[in-house]
N, C-alpha and C. Protein backbone atom coordinates (compact mmCIF):
# COMPACT_ATOMS: atom_id res chain seq x y z
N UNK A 1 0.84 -1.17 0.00
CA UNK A 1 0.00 0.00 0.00
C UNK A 1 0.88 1.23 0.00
N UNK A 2 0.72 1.86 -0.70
CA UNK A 2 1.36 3.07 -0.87
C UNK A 2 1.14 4.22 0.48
N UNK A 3 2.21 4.75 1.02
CA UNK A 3 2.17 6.13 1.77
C UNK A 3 1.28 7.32 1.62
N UNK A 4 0.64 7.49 2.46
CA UNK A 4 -0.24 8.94 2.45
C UNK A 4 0.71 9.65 2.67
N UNK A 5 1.02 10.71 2.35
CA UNK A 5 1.92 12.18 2.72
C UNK A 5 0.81 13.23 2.52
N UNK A 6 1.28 13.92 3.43
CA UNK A 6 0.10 15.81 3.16
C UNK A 6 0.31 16.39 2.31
N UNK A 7 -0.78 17.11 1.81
CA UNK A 7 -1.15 18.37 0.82
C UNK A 7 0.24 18.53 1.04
N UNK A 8 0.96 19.32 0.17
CA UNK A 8 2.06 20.21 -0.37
C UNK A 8 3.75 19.29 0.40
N UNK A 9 3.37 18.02 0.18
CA UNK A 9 4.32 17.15 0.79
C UNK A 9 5.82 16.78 -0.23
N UNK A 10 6.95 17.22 -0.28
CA UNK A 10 7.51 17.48 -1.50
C UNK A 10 8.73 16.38 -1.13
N UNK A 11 9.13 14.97 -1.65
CA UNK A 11 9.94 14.48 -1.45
C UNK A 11 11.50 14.71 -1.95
N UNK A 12 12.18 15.28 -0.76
CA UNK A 12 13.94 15.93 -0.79
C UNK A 12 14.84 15.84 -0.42
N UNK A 13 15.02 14.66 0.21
CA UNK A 13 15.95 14.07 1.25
C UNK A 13 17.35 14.20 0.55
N UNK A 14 18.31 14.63 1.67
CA UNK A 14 19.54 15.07 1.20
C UNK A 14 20.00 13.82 0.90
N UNK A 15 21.79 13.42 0.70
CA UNK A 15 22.24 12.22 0.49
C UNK A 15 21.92 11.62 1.59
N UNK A 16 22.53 12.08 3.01
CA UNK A 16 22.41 11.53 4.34
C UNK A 16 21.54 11.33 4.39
N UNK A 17 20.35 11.83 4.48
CA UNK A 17 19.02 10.85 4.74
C UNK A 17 18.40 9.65 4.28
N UNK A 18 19.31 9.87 2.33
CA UNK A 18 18.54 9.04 1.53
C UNK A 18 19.74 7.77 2.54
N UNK A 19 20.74 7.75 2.75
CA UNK A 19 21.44 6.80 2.79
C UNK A 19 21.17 6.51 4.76
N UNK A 20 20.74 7.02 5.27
CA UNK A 20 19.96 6.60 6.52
C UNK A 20 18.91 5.96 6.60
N UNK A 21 17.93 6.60 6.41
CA UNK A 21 16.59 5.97 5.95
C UNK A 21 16.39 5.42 5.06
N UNK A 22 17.25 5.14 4.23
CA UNK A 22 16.49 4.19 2.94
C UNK A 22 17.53 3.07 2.27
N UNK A 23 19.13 3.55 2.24
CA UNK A 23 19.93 2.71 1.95
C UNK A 23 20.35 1.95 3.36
N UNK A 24 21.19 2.64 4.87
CA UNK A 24 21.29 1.62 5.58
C UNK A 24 20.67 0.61 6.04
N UNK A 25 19.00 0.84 5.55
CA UNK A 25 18.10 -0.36 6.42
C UNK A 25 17.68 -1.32 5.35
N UNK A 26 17.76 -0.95 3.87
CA UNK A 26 17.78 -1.92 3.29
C UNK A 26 18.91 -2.95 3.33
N UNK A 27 20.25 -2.49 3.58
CA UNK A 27 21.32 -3.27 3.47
C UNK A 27 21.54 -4.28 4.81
N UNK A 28 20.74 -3.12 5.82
CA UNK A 28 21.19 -4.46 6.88
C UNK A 28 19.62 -4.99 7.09
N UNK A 29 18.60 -4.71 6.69
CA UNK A 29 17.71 -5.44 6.78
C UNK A 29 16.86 -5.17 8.32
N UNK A 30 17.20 -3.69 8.73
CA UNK A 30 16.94 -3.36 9.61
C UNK A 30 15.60 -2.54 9.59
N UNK A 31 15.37 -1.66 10.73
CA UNK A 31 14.04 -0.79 10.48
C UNK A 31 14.90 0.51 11.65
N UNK A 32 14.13 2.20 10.73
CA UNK A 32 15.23 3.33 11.58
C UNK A 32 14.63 3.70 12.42
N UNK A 33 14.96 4.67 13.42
CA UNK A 33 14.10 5.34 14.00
C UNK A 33 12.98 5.91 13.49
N UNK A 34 11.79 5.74 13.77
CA UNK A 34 10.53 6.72 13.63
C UNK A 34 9.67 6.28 12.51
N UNK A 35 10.19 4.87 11.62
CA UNK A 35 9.53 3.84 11.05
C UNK A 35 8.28 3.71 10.85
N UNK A 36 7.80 3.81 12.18
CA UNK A 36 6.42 3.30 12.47
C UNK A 36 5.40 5.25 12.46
N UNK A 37 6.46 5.95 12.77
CA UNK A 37 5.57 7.43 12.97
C UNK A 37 5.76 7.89 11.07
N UNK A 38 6.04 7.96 10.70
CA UNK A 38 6.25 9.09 9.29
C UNK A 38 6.44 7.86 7.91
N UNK A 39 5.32 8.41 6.95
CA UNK A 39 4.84 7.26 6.11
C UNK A 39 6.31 7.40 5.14
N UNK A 40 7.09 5.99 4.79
CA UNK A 40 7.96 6.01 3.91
C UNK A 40 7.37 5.97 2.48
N UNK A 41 8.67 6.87 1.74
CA UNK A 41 8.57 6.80 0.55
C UNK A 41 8.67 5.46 -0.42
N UNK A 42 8.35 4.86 -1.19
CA UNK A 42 8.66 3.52 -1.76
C UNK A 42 9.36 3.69 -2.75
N UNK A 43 10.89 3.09 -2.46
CA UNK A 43 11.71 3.19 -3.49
C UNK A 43 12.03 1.72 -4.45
N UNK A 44 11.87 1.69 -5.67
CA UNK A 44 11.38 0.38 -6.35
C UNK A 44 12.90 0.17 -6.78
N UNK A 45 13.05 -1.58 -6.33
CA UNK A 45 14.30 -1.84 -6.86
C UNK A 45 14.30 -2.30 -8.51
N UNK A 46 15.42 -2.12 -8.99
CA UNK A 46 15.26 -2.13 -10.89
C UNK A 46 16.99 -2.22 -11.45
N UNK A 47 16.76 -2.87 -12.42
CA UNK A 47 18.23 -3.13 -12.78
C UNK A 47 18.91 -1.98 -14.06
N UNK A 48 19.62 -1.26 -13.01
CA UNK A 48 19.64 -0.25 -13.67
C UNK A 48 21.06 -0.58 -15.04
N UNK A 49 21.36 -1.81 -15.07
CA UNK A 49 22.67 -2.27 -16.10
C UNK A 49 21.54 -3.27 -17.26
N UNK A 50 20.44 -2.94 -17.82
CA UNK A 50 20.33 -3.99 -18.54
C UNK A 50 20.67 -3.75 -19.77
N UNK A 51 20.78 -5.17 -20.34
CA UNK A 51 21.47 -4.56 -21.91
C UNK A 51 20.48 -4.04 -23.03
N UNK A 52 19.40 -3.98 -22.79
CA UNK A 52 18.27 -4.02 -23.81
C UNK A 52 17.14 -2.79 -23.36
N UNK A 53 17.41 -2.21 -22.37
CA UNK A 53 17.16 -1.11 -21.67
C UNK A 53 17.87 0.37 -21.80
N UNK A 54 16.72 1.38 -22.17
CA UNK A 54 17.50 2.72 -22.10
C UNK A 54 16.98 3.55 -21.51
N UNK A 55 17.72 4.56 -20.48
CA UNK A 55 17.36 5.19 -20.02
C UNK A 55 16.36 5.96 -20.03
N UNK A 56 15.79 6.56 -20.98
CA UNK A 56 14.38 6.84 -20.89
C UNK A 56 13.36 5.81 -21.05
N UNK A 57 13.53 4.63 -21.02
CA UNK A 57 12.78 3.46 -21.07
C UNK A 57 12.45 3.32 -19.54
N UNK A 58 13.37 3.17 -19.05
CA UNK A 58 13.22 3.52 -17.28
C UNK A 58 12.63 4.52 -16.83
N UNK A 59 12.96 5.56 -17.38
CA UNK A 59 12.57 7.50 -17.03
C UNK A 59 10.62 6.83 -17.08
N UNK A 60 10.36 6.53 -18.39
CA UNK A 60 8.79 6.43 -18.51
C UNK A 60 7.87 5.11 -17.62
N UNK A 61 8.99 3.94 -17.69
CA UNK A 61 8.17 2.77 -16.72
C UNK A 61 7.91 3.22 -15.54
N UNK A 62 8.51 4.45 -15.03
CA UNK A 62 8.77 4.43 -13.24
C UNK A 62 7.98 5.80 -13.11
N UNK A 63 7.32 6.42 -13.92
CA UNK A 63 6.56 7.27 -13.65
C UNK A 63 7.36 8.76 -14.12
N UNK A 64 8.08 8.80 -14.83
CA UNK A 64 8.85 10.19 -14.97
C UNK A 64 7.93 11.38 -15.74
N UNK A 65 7.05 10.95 -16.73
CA UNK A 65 6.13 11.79 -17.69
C UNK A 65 5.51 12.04 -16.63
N UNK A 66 4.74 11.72 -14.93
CA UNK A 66 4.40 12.88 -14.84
C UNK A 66 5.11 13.24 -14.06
N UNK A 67 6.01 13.12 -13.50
CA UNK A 67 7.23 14.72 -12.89
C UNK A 67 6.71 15.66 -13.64
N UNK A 68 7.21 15.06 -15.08
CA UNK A 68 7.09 16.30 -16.14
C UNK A 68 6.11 16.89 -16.18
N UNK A 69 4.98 16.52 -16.31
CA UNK A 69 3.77 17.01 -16.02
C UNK A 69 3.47 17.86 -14.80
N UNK A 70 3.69 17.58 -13.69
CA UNK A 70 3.65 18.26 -12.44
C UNK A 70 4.98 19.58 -12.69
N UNK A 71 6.28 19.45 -13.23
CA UNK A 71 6.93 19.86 -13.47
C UNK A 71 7.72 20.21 -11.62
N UNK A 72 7.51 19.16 -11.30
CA UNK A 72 8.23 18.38 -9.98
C UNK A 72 9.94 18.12 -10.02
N UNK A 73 10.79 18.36 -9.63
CA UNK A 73 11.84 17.78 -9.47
C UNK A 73 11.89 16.55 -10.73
N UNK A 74 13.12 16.41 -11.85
CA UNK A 74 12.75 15.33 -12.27
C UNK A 74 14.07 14.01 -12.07
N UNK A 75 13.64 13.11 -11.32
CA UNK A 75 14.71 12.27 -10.46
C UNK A 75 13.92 11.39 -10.42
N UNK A 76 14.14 10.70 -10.16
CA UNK A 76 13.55 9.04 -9.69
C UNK A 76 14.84 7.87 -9.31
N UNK A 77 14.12 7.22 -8.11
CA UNK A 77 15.09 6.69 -7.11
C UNK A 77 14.97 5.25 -7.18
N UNK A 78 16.16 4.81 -7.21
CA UNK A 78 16.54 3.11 -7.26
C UNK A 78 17.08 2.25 -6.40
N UNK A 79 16.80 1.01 -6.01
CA UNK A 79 18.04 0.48 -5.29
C UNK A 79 18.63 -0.62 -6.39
N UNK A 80 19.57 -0.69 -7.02
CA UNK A 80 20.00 -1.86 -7.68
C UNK A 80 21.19 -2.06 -7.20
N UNK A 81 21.84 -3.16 -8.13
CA UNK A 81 23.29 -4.02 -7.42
C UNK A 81 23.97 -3.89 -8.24
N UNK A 82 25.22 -3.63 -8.27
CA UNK A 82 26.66 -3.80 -8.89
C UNK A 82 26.64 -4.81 -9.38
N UNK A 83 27.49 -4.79 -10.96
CA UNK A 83 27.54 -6.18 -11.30
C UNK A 83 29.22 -5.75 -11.66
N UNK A 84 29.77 -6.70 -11.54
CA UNK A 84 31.33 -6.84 -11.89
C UNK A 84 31.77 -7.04 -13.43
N UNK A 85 33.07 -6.81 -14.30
CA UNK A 85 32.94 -7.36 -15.33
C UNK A 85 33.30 -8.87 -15.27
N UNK A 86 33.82 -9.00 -14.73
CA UNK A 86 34.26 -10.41 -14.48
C UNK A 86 34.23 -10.84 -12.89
N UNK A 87 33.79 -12.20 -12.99
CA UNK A 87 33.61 -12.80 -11.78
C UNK A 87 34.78 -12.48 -10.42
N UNK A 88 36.37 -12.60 -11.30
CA UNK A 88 37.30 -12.45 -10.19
C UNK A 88 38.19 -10.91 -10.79
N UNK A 89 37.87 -9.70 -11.07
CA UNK A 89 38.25 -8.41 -10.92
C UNK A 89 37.04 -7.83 -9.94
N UNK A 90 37.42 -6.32 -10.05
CA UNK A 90 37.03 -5.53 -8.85
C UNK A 90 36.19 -4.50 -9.85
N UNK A 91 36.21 -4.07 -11.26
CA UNK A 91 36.01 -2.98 -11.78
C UNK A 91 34.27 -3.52 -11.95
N UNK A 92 33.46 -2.57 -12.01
CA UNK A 92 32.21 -2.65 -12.03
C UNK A 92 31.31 -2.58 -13.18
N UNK A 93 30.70 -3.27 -13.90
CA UNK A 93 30.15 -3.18 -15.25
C UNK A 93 29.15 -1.95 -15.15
N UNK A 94 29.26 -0.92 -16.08
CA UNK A 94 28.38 0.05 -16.28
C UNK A 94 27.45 0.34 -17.42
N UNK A 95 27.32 -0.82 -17.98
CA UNK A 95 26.53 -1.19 -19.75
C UNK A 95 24.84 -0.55 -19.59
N UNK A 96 24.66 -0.11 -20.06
CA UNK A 96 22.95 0.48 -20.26
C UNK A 96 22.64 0.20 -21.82
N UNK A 97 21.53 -0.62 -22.08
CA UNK A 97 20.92 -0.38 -23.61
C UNK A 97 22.07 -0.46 -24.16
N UNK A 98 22.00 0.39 -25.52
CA UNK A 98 23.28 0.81 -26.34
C UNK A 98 24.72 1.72 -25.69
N UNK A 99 24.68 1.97 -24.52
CA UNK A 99 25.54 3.01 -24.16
C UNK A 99 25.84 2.42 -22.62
N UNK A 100 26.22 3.51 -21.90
CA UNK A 100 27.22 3.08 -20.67
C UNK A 100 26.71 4.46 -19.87
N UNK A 101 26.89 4.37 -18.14
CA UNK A 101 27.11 5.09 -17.45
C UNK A 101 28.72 5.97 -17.34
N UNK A 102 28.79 6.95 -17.73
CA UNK A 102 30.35 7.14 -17.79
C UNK A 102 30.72 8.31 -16.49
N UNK A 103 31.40 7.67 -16.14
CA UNK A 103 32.03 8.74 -14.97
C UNK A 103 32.06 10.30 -14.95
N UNK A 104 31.84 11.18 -14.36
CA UNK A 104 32.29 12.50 -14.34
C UNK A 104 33.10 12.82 -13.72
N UNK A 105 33.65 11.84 -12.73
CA UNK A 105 34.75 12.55 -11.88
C UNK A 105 36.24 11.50 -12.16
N UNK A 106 36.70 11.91 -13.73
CA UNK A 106 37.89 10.88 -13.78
C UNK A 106 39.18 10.72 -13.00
N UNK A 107 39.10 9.53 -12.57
CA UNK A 107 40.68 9.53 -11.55
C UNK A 107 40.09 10.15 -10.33
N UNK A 108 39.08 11.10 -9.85
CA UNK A 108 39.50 11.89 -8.69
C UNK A 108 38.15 10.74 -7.74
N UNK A 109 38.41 10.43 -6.44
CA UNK A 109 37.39 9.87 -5.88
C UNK A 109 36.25 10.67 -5.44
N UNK A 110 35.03 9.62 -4.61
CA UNK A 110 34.04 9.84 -4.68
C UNK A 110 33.93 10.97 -3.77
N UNK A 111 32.74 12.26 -3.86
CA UNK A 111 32.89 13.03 -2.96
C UNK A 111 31.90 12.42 -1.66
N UNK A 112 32.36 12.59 -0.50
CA UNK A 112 32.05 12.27 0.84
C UNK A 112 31.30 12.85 1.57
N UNK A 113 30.15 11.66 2.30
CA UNK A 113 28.70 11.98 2.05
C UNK A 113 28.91 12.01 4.11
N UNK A 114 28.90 13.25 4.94
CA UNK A 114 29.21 12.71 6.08
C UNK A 114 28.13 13.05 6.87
N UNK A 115 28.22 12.69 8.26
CA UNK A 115 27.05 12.64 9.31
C UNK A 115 27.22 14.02 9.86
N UNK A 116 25.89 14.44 9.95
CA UNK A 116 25.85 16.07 10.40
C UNK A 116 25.23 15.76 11.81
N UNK A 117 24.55 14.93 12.35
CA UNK A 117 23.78 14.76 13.53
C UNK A 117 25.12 14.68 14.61
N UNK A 118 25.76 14.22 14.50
CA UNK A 118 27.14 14.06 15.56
C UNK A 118 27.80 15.17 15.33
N UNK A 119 28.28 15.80 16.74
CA UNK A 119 29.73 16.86 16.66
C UNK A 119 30.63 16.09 15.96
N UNK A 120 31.51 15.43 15.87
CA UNK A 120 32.19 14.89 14.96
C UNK A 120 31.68 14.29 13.38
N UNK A 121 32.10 15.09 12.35
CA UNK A 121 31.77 14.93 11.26
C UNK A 121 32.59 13.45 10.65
N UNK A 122 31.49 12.33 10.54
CA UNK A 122 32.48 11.33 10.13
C UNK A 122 31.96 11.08 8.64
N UNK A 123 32.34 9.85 8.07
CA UNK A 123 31.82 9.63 6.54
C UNK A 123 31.16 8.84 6.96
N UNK A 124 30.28 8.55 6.20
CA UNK A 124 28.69 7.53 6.03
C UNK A 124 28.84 6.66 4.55
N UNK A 125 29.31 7.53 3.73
CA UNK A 125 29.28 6.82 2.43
C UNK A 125 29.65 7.92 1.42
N UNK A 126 29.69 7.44 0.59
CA UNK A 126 30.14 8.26 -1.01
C UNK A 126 28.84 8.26 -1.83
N UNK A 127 28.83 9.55 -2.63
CA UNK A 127 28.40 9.71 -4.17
C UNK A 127 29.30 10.03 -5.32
N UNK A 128 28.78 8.77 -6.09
CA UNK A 128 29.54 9.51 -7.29
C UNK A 128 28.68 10.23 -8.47
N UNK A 129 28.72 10.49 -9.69
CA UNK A 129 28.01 11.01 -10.97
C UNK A 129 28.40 10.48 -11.92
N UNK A 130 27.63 9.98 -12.84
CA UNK A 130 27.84 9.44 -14.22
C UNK A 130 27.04 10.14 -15.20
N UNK A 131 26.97 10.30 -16.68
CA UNK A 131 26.23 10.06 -17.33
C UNK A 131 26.04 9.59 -18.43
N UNK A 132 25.23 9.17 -18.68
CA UNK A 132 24.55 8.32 -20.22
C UNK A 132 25.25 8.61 -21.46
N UNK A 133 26.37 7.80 -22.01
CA UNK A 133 27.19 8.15 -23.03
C UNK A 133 26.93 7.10 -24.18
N UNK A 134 25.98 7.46 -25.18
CA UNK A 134 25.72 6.67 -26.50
C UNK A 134 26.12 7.30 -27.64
N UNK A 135 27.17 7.65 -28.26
CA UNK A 135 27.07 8.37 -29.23
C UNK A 135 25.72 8.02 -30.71
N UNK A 136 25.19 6.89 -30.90
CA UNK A 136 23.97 6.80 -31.67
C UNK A 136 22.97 7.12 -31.24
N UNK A 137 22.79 7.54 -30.02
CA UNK A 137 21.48 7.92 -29.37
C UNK A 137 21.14 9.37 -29.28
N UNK A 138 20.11 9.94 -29.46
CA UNK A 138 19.97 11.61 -28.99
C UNK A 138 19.69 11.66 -27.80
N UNK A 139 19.76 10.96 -26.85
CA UNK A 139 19.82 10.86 -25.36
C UNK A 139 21.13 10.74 -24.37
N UNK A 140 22.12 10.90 -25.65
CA UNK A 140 23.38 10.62 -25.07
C UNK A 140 23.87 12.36 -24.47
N UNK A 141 24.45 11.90 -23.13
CA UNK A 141 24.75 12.81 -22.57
C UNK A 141 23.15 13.95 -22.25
N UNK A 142 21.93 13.22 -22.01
CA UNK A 142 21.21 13.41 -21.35
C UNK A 142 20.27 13.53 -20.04
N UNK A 143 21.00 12.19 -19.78
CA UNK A 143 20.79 11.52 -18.33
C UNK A 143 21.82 11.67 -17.37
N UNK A 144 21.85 11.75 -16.00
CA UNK A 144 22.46 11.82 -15.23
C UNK A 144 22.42 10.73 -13.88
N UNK A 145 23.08 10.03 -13.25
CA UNK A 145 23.35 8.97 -12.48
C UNK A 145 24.02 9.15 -11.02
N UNK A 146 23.61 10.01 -10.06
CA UNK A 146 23.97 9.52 -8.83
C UNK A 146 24.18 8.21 -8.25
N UNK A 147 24.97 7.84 -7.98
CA UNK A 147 25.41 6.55 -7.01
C UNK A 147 25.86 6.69 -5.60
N UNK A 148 25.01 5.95 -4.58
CA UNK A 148 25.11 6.58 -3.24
C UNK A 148 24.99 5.29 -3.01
N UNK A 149 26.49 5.12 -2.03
CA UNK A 149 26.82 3.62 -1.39
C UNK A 149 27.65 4.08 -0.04
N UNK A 150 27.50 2.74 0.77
CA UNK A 150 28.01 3.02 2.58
C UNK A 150 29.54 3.07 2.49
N UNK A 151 30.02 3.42 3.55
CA UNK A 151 31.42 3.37 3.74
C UNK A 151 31.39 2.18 4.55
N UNK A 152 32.21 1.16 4.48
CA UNK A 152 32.12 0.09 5.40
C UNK A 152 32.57 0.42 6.38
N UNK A 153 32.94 1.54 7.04
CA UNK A 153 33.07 1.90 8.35
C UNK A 153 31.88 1.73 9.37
N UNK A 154 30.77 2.08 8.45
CA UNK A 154 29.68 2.60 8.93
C UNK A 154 28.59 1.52 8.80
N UNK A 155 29.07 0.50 8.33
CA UNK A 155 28.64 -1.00 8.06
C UNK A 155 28.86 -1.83 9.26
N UNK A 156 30.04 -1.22 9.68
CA UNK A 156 30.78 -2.04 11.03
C UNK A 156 29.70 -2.56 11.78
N UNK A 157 29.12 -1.55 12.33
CA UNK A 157 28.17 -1.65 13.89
C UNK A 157 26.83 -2.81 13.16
N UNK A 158 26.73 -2.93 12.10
CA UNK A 158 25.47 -3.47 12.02
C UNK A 158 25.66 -5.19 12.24
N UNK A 159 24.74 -5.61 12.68
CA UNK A 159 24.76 -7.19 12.98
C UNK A 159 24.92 -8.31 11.82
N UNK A 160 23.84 -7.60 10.74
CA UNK A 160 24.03 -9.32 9.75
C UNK A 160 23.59 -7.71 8.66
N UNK A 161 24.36 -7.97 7.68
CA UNK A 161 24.12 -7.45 6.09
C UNK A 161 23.47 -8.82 5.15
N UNK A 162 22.30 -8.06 4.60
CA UNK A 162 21.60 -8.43 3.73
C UNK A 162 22.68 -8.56 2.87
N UNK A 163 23.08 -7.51 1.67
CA UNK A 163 24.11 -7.48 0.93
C UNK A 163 25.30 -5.92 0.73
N UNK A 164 26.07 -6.17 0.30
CA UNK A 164 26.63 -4.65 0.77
C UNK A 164 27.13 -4.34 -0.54
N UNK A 165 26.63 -5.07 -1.85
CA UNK A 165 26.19 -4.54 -3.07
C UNK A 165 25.48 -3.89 -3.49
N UNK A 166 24.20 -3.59 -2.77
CA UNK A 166 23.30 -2.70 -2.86
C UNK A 166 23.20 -1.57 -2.84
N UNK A 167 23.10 -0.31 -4.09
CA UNK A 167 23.15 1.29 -4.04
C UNK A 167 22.32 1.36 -4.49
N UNK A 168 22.08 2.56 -3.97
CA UNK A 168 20.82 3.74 -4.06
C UNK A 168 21.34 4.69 -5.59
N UNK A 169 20.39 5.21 -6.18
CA UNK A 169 20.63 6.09 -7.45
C UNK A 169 19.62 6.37 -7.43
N UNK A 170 19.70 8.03 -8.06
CA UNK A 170 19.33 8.74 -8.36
C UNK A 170 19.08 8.91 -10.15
N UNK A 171 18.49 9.26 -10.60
CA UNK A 171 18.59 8.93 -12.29
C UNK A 171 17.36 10.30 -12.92
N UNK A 172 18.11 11.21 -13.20
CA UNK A 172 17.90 12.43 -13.69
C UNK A 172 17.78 12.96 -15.02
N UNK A 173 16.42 13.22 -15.55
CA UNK A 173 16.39 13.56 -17.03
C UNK A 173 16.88 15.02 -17.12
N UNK A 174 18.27 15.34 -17.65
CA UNK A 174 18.74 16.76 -18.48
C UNK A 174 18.12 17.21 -19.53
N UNK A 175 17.45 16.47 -20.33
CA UNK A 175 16.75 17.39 -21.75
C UNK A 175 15.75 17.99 -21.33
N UNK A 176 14.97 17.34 -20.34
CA UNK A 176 13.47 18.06 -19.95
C UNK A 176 13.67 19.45 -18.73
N UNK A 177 14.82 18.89 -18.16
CA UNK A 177 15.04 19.72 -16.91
C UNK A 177 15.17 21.40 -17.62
N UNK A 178 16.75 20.74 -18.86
CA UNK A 178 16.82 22.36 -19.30
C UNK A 178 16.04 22.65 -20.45
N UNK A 179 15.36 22.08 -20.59
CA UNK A 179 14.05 22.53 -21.28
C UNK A 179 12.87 23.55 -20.78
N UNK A 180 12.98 23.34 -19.35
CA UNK A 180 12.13 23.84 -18.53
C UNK A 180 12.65 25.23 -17.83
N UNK A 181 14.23 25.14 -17.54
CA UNK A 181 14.66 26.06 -17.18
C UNK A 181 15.48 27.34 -18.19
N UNK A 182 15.12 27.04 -19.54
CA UNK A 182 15.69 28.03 -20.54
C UNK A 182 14.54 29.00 -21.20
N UNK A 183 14.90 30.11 -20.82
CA UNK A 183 13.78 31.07 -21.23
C UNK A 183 13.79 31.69 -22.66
């Protein structure tokens, strides 16, 4: 059953929250504070690497035409899993449809996503940015890809992990956005 939220209820959760409330408890399979008081958002898991899949194929299954319509924030939120290129390396397959997620931040690491509730500012996890690089597509270099994953520091304290493959994304249409914002 889907969440009631109030009249003028606008979903905005910074990284830290998204990765409090929505990525640490999926990963450890836990439930957060206040669970039971404030209706959660439902974030649908989806494979955001398929080969036969393109990004606006996703943008429209998951409800993005009406963002557009509402002319709402246009984002929509995922949990999917890392897939490797090969069983025994470390590098991570980034294949979409005809094209690839491509990095924006080459060589430099992820920027650091930290806890503001504690006097001591520690890390929680990283985001990185990608986007949608097809050169046959007119959608290339349209889309945009947040990736928001834990720091295993912050993995430590938890009892049993579900899986610690599991990230949160963000997945952002650019043609409509600056479509909307060019006068």
């Amino acid at each position: 059953m889907a969440a009631m939220f109030p009249v003028g209820f606008r979903f905005r959760p910074t990284d830290e929250e998204l990765m409090r409330s929505y990525l640490y408890p999926k990963v450890t399979g836990t439930q957060t504070q206040g669970d039971d008081l404030v209706p959660k958002h439902d974030i649908p898991g989806h494979d955001l690497y398929a080969p036969n899949t393109e990004p606006s194929k996703i943008w429209n299954q998951f409800g993005g035409k009406n963002l557009e319509e509402k002319q709402e924030e246009l984002e929509l939120l995922f949990f999917t899993r890392l897939k490797k290129v090969s069983s025994t390396g470390s590098r991570i397959k980034r294949t979409i449809g005809g094209g690839c997620w491509k990095g924006d931040a080459s060589g430099k690491s992820a920027k650091n996503v930290l806890e503001t509730k504690s006097k001591t500012m520690k890390r929680i996890g990283f985001k990185k940015t990608f986007h949608y690089k097809n050169d046959q597509s007119k959608d290339s270099n349209s889309w945009i890809l947040h990736e928001l994953s834990l720091d295993e520091s912050f993995l430590r304290h938890a009892k049993r992990l579900k899986t610690s493959k599991l990230i949160l994304r963000v997945l952002e249409n650019l043609k409509i956005y600056n479509s909307k914002t060019t006068i």
